[in-house]
Protein backbone atom coordinates (compact mmCIF):
# COMPACT_ATOMS: atom_id res chain seq x y z
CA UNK A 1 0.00 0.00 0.00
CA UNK A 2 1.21 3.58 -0.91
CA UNK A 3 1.64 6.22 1.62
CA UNK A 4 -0.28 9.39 1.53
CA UNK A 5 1.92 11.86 -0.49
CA UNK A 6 2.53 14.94 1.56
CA UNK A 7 1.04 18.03 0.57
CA UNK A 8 3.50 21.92 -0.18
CA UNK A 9 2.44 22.99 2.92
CA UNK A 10 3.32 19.90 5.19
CA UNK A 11 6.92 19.57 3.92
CA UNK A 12 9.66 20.87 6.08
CA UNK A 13 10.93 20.17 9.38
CA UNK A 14 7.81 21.77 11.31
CA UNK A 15 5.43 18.39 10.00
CA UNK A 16 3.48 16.16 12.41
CA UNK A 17 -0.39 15.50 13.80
CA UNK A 18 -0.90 19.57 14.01
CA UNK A 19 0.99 20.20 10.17
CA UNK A 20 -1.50 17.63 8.82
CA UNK A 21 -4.58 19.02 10.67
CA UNK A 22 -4.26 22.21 9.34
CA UNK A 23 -3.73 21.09 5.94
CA UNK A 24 -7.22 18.83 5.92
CA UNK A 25 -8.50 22.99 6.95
CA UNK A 26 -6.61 24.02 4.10
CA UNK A 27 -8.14 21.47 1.72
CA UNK A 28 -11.24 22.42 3.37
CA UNK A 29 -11.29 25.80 2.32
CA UNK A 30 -10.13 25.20 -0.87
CA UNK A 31 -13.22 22.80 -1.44
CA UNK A 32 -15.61 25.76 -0.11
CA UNK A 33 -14.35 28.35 -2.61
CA UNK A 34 -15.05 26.33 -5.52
CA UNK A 35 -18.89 25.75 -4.15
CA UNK A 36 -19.17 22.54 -1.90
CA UNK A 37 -20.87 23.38 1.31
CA UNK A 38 -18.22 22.91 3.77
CA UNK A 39 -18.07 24.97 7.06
CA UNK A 40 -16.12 24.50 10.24
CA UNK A 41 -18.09 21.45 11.73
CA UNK A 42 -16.87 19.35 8.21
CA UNK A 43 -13.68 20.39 8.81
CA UNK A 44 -13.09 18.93 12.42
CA UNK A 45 -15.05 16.15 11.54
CA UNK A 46 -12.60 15.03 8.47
CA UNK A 47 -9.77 15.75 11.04
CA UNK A 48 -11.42 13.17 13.51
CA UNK A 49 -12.32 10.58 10.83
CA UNK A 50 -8.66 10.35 9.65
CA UNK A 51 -7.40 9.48 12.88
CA UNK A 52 -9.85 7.03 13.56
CA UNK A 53 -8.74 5.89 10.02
CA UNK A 54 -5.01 6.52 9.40
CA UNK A 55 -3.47 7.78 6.67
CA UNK A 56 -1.14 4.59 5.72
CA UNK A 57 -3.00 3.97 2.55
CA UNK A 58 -4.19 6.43 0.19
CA UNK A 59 -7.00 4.84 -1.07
CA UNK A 60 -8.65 4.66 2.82
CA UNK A 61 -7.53 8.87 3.03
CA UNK A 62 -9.28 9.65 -0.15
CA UNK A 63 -12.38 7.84 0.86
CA UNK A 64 -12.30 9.58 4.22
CA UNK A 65 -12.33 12.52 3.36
CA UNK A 66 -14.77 11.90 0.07
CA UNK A 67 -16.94 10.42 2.95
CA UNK A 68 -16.94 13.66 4.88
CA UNK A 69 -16.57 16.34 2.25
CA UNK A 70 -18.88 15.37 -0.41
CA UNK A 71 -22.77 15.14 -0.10
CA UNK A 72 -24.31 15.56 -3.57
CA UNK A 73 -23.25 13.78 -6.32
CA UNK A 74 -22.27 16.85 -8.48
CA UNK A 75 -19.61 17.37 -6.23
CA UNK A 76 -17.90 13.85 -6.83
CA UNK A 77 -15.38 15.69 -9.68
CA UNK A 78 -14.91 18.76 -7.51
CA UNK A 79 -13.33 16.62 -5.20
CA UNK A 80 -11.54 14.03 -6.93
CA UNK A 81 -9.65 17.01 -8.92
CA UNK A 82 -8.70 19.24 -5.67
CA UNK A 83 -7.72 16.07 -3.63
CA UNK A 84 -5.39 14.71 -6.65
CA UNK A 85 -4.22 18.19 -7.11
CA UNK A 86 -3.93 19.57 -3.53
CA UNK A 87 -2.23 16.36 -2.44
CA UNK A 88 0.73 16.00 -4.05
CA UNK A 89 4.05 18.34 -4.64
CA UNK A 90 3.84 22.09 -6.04
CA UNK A 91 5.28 20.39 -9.18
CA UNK A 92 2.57 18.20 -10.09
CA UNK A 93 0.16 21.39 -8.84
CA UNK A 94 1.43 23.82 -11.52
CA UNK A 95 1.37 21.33 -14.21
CA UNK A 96 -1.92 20.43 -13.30
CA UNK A 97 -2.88 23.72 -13.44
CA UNK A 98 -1.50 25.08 -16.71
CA UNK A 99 -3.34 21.92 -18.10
CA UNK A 100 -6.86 23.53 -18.01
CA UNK A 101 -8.57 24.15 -21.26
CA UNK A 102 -9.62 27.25 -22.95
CA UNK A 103 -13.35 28.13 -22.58
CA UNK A 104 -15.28 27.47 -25.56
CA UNK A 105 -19.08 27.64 -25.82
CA UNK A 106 -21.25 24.64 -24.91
CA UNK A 107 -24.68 23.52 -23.70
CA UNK A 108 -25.29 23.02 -19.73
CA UNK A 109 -25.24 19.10 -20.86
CA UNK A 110 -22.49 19.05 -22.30
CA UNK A 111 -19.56 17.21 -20.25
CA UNK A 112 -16.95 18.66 -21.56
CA UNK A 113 -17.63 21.96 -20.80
CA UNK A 114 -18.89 20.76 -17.50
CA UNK A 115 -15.63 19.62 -16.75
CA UNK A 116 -13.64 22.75 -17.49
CA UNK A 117 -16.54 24.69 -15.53
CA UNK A 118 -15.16 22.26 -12.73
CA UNK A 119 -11.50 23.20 -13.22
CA UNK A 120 -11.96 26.70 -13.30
CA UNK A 121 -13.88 26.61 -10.36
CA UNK A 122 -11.12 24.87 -9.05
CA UNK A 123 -8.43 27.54 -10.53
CA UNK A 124 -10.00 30.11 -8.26
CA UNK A 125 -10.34 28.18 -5.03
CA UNK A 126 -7.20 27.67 -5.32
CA UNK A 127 -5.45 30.71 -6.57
CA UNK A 128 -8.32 32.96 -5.02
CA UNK A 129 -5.49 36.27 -5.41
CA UNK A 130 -4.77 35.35 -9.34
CA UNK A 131 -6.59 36.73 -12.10
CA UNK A 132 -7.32 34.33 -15.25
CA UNK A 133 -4.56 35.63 -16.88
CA UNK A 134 -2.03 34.16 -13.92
CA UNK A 135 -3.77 31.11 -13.36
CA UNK A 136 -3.49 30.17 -17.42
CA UNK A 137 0.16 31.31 -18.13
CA UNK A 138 -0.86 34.44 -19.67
CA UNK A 139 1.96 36.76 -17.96
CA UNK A 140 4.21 35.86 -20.68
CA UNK A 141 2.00 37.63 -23.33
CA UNK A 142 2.11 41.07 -23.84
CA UNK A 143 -1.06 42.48 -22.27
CA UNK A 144 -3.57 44.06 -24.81
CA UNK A 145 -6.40 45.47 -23.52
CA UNK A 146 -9.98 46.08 -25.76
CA UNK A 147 -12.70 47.38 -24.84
CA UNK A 148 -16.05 45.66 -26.91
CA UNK A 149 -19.73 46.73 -25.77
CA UNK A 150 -20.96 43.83 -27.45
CA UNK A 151 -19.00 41.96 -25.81
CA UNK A 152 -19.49 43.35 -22.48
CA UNK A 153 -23.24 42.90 -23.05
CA UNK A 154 -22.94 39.37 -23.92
CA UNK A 155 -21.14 38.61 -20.54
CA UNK A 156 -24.22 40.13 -18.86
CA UNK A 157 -26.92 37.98 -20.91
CA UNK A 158 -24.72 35.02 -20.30
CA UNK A 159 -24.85 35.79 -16.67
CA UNK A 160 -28.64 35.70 -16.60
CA UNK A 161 -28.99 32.28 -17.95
CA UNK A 162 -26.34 30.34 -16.16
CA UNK A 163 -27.75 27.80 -13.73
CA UNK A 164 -26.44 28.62 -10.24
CA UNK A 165 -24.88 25.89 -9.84
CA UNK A 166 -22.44 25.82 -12.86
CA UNK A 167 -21.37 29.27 -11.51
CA UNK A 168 -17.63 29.96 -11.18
CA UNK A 169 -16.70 31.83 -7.62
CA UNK A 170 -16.42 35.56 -9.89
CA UNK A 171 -19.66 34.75 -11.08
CA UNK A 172 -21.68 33.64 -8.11
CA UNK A 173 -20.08 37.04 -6.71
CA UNK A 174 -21.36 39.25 -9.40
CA UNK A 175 -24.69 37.19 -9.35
CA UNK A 176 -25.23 38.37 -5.59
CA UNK A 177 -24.68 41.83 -6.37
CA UNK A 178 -27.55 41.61 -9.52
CA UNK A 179 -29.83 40.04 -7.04
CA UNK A 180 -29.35 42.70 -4.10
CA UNK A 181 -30.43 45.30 -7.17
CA UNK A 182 -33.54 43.49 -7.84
CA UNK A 183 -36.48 45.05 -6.71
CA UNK A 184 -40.03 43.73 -6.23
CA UNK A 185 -43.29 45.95 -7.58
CA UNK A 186 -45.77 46.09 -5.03
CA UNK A 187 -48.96 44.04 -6.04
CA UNK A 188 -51.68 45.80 -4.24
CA UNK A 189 -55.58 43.82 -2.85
CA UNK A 190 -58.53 45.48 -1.84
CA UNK A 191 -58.75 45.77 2.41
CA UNK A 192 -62.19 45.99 3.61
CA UNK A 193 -61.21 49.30 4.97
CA UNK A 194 -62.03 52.88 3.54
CA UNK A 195 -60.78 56.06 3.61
CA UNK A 196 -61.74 59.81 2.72
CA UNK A 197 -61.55 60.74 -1.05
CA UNK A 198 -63.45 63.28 -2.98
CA UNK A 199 -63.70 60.90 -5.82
CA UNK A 200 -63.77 57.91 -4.36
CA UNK A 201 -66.81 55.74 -5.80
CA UNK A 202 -69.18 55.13 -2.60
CA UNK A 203 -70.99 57.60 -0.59
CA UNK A 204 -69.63 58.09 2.90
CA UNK A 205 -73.00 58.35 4.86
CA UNK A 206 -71.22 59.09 8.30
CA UNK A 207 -68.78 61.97 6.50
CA UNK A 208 -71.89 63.20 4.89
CA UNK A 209 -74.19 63.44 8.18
CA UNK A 210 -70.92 65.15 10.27
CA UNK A 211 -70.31 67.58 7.48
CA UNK A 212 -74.34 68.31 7.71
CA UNK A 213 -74.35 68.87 11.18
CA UNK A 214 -71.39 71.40 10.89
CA UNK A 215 -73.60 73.35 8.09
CA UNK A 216 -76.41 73.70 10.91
CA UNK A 217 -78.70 71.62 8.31
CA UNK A 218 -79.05 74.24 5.69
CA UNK A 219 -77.09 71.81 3.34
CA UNK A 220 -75.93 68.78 3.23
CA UNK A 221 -72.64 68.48 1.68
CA UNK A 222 -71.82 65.11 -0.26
CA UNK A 223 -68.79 63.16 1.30
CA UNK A 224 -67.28 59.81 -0.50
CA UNK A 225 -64.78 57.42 -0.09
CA UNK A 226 -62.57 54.58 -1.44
CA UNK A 227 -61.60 51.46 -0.65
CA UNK A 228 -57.73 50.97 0.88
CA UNK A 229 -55.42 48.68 -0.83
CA UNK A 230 -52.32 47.38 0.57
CA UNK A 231 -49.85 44.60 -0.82
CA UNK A 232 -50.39 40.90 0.75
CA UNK A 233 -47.84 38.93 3.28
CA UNK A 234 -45.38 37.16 1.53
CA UNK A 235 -44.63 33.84 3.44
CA UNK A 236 -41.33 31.83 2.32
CA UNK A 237 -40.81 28.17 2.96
CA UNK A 238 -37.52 27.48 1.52
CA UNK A 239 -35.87 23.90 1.47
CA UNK A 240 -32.32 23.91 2.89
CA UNK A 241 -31.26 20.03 1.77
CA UNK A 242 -28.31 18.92 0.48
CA UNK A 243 -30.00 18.36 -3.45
CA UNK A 244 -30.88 22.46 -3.00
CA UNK A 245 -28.31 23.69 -1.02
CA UNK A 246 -26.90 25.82 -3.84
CA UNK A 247 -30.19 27.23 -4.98
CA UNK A 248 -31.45 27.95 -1.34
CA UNK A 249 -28.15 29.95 -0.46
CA UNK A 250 -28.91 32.39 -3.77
CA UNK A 251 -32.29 32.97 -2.70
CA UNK A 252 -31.24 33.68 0.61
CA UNK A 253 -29.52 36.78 -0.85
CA UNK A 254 -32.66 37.84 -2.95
CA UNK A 255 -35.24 37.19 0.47
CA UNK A 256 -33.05 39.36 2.46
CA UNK A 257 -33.20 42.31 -0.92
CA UNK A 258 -37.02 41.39 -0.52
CA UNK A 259 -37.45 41.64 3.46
CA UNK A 260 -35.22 44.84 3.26
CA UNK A 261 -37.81 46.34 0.74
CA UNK A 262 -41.13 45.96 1.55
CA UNK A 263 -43.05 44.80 4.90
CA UNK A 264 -44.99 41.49 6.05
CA UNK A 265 -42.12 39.41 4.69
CA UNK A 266 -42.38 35.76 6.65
CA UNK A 267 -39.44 33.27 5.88
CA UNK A 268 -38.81 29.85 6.63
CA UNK A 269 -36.20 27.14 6.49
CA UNK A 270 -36.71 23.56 6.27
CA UNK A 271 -34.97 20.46 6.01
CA UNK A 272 -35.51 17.79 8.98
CA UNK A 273 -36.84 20.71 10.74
CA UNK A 274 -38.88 24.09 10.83
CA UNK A 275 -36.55 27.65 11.20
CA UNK A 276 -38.09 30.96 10.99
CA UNK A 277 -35.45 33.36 10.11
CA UNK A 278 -37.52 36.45 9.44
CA UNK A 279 -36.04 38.75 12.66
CA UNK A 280 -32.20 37.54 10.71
CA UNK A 281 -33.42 38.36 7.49
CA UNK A 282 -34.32 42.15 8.30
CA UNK A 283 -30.74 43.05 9.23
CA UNK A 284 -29.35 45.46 6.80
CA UNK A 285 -26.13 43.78 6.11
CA UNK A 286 -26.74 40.76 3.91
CA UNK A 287 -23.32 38.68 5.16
CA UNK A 288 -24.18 39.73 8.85
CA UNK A 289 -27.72 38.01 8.10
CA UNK A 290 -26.86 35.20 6.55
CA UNK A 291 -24.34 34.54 9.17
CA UNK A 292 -26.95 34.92 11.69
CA UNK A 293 -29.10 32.22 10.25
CA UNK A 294 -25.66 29.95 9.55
CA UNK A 295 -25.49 29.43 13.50
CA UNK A 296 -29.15 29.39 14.11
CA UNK A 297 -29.90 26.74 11.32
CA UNK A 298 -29.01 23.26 12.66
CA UNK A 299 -30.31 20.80 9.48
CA UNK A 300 -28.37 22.56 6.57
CA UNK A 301 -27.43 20.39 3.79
CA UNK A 302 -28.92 17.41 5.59
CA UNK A 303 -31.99 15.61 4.77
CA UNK A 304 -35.75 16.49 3.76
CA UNK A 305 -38.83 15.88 5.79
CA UNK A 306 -41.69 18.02 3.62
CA UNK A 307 -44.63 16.47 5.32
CA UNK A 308 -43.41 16.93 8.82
CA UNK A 309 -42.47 20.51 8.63
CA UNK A 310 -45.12 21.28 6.79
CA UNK A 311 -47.25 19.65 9.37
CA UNK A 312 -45.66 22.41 12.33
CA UNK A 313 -46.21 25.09 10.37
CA UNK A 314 -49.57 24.47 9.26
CA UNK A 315 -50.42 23.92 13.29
CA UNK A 316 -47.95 26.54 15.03
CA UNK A 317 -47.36 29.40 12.21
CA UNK A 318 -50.28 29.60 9.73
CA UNK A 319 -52.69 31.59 11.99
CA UNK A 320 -50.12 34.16 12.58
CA UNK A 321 -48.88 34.76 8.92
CA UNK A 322 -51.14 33.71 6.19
CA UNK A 323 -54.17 36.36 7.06
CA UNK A 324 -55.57 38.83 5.16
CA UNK A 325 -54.73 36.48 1.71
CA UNK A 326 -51.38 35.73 2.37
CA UNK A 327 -48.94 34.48 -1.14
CA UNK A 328 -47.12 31.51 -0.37
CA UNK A 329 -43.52 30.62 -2.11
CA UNK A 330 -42.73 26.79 -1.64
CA UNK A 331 -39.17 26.54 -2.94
CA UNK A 332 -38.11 22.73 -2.97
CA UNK A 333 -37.18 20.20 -5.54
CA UNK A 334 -39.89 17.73 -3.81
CA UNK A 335 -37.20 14.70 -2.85
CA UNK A 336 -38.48 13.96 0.25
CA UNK A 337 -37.06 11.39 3.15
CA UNK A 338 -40.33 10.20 4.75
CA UNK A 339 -42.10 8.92 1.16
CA UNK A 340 -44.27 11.97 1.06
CA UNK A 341 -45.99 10.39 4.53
CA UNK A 342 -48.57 12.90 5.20
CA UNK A 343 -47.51 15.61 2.86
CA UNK A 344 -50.61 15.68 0.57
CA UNK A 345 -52.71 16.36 3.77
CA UNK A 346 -50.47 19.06 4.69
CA UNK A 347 -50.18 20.42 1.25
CA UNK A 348 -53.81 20.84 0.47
CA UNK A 349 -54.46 22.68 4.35
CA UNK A 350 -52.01 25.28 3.05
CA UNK A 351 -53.12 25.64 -0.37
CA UNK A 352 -56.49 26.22 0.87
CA UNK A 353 -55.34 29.11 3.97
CA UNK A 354 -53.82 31.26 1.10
CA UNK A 355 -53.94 33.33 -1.50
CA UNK A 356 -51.63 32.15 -4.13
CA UNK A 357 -49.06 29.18 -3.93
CA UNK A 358 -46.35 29.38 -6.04
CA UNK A 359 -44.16 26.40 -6.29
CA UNK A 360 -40.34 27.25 -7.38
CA UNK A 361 -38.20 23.89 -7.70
CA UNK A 362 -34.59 23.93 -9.83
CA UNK A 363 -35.46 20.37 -11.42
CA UNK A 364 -37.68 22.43 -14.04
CA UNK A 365 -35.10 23.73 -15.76
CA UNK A 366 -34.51 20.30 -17.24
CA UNK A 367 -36.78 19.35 -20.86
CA UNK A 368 -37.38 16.17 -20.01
CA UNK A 369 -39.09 16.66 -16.33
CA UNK A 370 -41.13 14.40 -15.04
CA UNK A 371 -43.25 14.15 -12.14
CA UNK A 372 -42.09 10.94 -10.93
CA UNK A 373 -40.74 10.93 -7.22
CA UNK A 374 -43.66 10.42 -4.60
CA UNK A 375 -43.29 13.70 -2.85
CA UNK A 376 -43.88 15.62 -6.40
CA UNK A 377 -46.75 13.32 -7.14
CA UNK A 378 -48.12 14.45 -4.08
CA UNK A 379 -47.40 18.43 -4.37
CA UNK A 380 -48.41 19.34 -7.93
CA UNK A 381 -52.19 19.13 -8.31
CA UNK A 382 -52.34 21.57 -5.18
CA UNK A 383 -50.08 24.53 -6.04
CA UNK A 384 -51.26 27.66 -8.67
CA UNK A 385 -48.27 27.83 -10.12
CA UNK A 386 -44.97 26.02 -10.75
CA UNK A 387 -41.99 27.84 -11.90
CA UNK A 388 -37.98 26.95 -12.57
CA UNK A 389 -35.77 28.57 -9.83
CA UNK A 390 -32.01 27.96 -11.08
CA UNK A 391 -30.83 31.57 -13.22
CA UNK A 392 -31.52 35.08 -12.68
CA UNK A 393 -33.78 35.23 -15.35
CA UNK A 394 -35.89 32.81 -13.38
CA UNK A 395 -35.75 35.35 -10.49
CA UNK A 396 -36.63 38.10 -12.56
CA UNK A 397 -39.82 36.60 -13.93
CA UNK A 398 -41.03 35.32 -10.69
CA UNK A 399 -40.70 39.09 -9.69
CA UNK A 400 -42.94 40.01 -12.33
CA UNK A 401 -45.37 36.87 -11.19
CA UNK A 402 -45.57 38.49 -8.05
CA UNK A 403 -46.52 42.24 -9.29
CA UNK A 404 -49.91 41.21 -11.29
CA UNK A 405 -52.62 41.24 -9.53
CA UNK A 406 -54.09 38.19 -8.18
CA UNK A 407 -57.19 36.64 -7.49
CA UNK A 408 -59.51 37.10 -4.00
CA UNK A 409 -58.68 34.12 -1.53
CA UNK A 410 -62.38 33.25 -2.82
CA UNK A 411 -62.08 32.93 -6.19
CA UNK A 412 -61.62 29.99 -8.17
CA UNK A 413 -58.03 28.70 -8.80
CA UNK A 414 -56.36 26.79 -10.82
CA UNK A 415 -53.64 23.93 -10.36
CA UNK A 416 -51.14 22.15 -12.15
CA UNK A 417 -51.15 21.73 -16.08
CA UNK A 418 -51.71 17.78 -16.66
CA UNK A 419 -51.12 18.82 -20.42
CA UNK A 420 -47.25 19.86 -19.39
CA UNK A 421 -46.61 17.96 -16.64
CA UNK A 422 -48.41 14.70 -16.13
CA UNK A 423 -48.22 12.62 -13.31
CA UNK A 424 -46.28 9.70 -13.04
CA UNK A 425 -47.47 6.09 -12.19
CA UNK A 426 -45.37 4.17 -9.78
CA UNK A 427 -43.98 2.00 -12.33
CA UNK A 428 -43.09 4.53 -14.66
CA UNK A 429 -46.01 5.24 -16.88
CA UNK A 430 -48.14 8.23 -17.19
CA UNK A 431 -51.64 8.76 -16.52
């Protein structure tokens, strides 16, 4: 069996149990700039596995920490490429390194492309101070600089459509910064409240008698009024799994534009368990918020129970939140852990103590969707709508779902469209 190879930063006289431990934080960092969910607790928990492991072979280290590290199956070549590459000497590194491949254009399914979205993800996790230019060799070139509008503009479109989750570090940065300048139009409803208005369609009998009185009765002076309108509660249930992780944390950033924006903003993580973060969510600094909810928010990444949580907010939140025709965003991708036990029960209570509820799941980005997991099966015939969540442009058109008007909590409503999406049957077929 082959040792482990040491890594640059464990060579030297200074090695030993501490040398190695902060190297596994090291890789650990290096794994969360190019986009794999790993915080502190990973970290420590990778350093315990190895010694209960050992590091004598390096097919049990790689496992280890693949066992620790990696959660989603996307990640898989993340991780294989930083361990091979962060693993060995700083000669194999920079060869490694100068090997990745020029962009060229591709579809989202293409695999090539999805592989050299992987290393340059990798590029900048690992050379987070290095422009492209140093991380491909390009100091040796004479530097030329052009400016193109067209070009410039076609960055920007690109931007829009790329799925979250193919996003490069740059781009997930510049991606936060369009979403904190997205703004929400207010989508105003009827109150059963009135006020004052000289041309305001309905007589105001109690206006009209007081104004009559101060005339001493010699005429009675005509008073009207209109009907207040005011914008709905907006109630968030967001999933927080490890299959949305990626999606959830973007959101995150355009909730907490949202809360900071307008009022009656309700939001709520779920994976094994019911969060509200709302009170996190209001504080003006987006990294202080999300920070906040980080050490608040014990099942992140972990698994999904829909119909449980569902169930506890239904019976401890729903009274306090969804009155006066509350809109309801479900954001999930409808995997869930428990067989969707109880979840069409909970699904239809909700659907029926709101206004609107708007379904936003990343798997609908993808042609060939089908309804086929349990939990789906059990979700779709009671939402209004169900939308992609994965690009800005999805964001951007679920703002402008938001700002038409919408029906009374009374009126009829409509569901799923069997035509697009038919259900699955449990073996397969369709009905």
């Amino acid at each position: 069996m082959s040792e482990v190879p040491t890594p640059p930063a464990a060579a030297g006289e200074d090695g030993g149990h501490d040398r190695f431990a902060e190297n596994i934080m090291h890789f650990g960092r290096v794994l969360r700039r190019a986009g794999l969910p790993v915080g502190t607790g990973r970290i420590l928990d990778a350093i315990r596995a190895v010694e209960v492991a050992g590091i004598a072979s390096r097919h049990d280290f790689y496992w280890t920490l693949h066992a620790v590290f990696v959660s989603r199956r996307e990640h898989r070549e993340i991780f294989d490429q930083a361990f091979h590459v962060f693993w060995r000497n700083p000669k194999i590194l920079e060869r490694m390194m100068g090997m990745l491949l020029p962009r060229t254009e591709g579809g989202a399914d293409d695999p090539e492309q999805q592989k050299r979205d992987i290393s340059r993800r990798l590029a900048e996790a690992l050379y987070p101070d290095k422009g492209p230019q140093e991380q491909e060799g390009g100091d040796d070139e004479e530097e030329e600089l052009e400016i193109d509008a067209s070009f410039t503009w076609s960055a920007r479109e690109r931007l829009q459509t790329m799925d979250f989750e193919s996003m490069s570090t740059e781009e997930l940065a510049l991606a936060r910064g369009a979403i904190a300048r997205l703004r929400l139009p207010i989508m105003e409803v009827a109150t059963r409240r009135y006020r004052s208005d000289p041309r305001g369609a309905r007589v105001d009998m109690r206006g009209t008698l007081r104004g009559s009185l101060r005339s001493g009765g010699g005429s009675i002076p005509l008073k009207r009024k209109r009907r207040l309108t005011r914008h709905p509660p907006l109630v968030v249930l967001c999933d927080i799994s490890g299959s949305m992780s990626q999606y959830s944390r973007m959101f995150l950033h355009f909730l907490h534009a949202l809360t900071n924006d307008r009022d009656r903003v309700h939001t709520f993580l779920f994976g094994t368990r019911l969060t509200n973060v709302t009170r996190y969510l209001r504080n003006k600094d987006v990294d202080a918020a999300l920070g906040q909810i980080g050490s608040n928010v014990e099942d992140w990444s972990g698994g999904t129970r829909i119909g449980h949580t569902l169930e506890e907010f239904n019976r401890l939140w729903s009274r306090r939140v969804l009155s006066q025709g509350a809109v309801v965003l479900f954001i999930s991708d409808g995997l869930d852990r428990d067989a969707a036990e109880g979840l069409e029960e909970q699904i239809d209570r909700l659907h029926r103590s709101c206004r609107r509820l708007i379904w936003l799941n990343p798997l609908l980005r993808w042609d060939g969707f089908e309804p086929r997991s349990a939990g789906i099966r059990s979700l779709l015939p009671h939402v209004d709508e169900f939308r992609p969540l994965h690009n800005l442009n999805s964001l951007g058109e679920l703002a402008d779902a938001l700002s038409r008007p919408q029906p009374s909590p009374g009126a009829a409503r409509g569901g799923w469209d069997p035509g697009r999406f038919p259900l699955a049957n449990a073996d397969g077929g369709r009905q």
